[in-house]
Protein backbone atom coordinates (compact mmCIF):
# COMPACT_ATOMS: atom_id res chain seq x y z
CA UNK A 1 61.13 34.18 40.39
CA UNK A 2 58.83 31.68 42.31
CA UNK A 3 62.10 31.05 44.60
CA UNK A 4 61.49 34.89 46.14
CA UNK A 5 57.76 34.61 45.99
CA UNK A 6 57.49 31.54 48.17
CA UNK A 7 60.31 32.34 50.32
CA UNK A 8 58.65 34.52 52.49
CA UNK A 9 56.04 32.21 53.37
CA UNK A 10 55.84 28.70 53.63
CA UNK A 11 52.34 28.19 54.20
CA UNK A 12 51.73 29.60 50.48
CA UNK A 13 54.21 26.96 49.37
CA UNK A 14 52.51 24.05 51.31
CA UNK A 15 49.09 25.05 49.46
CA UNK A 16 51.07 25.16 46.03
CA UNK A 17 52.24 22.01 46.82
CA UNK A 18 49.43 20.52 48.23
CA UNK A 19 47.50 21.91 44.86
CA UNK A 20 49.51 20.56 42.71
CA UNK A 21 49.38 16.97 44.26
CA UNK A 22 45.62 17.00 44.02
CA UNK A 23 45.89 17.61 40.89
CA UNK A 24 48.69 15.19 39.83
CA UNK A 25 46.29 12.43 42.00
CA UNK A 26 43.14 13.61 40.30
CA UNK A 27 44.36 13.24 36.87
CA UNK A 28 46.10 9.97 37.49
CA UNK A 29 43.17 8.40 38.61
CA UNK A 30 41.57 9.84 35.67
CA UNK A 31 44.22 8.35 33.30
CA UNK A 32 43.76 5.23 35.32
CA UNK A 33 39.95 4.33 34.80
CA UNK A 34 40.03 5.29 31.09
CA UNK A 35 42.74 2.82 30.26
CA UNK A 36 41.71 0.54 32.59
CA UNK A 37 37.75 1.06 32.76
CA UNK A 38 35.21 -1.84 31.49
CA UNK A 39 35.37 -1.26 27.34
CA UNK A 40 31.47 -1.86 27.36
CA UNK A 41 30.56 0.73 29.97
CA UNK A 42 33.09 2.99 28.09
CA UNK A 43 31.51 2.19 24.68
CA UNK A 44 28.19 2.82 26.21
CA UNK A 45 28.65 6.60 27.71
CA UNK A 46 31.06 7.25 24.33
CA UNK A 47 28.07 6.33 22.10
CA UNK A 48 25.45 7.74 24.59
CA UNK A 49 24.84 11.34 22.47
CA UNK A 50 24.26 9.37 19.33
CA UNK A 51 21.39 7.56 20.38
CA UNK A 52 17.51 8.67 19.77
CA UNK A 53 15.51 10.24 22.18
CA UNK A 54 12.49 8.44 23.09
CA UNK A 55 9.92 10.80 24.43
CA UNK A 56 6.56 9.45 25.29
CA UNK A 57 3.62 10.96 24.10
CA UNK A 58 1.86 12.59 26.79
CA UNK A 59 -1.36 14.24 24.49
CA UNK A 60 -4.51 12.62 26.09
């Protein structure tokens, strides 16, 4: 089915293509600084919502 869709045109097929290899590259490099990343930084943004707010009283 895609066959006869991008036959026609192969700028639409360059685009897909292109589309799909930013998102293969994206996601990759994504994979690649999670497993790889520093474990503190990754322990600090994973525990980040859990911490208390501290708001400073501004009543005068």
């Amino acid at each position: 089915m895609f066959r006869v869709l991008f036959s026609g045109n192969s700028d639409v097929t360059f685009f897909a293509l292109f589309g799909l290899f930013l998102f293969l590259l994206f996601f990759l490099g994504v994979t690649l600084w999670a497993i790889f990343g520093k474990k503190q930084y990754m322990t600090k943004m994973a525990n980040l919502p859990l911490e208390p707010l501290h708001y400073k009283d501004k009543t005068d």
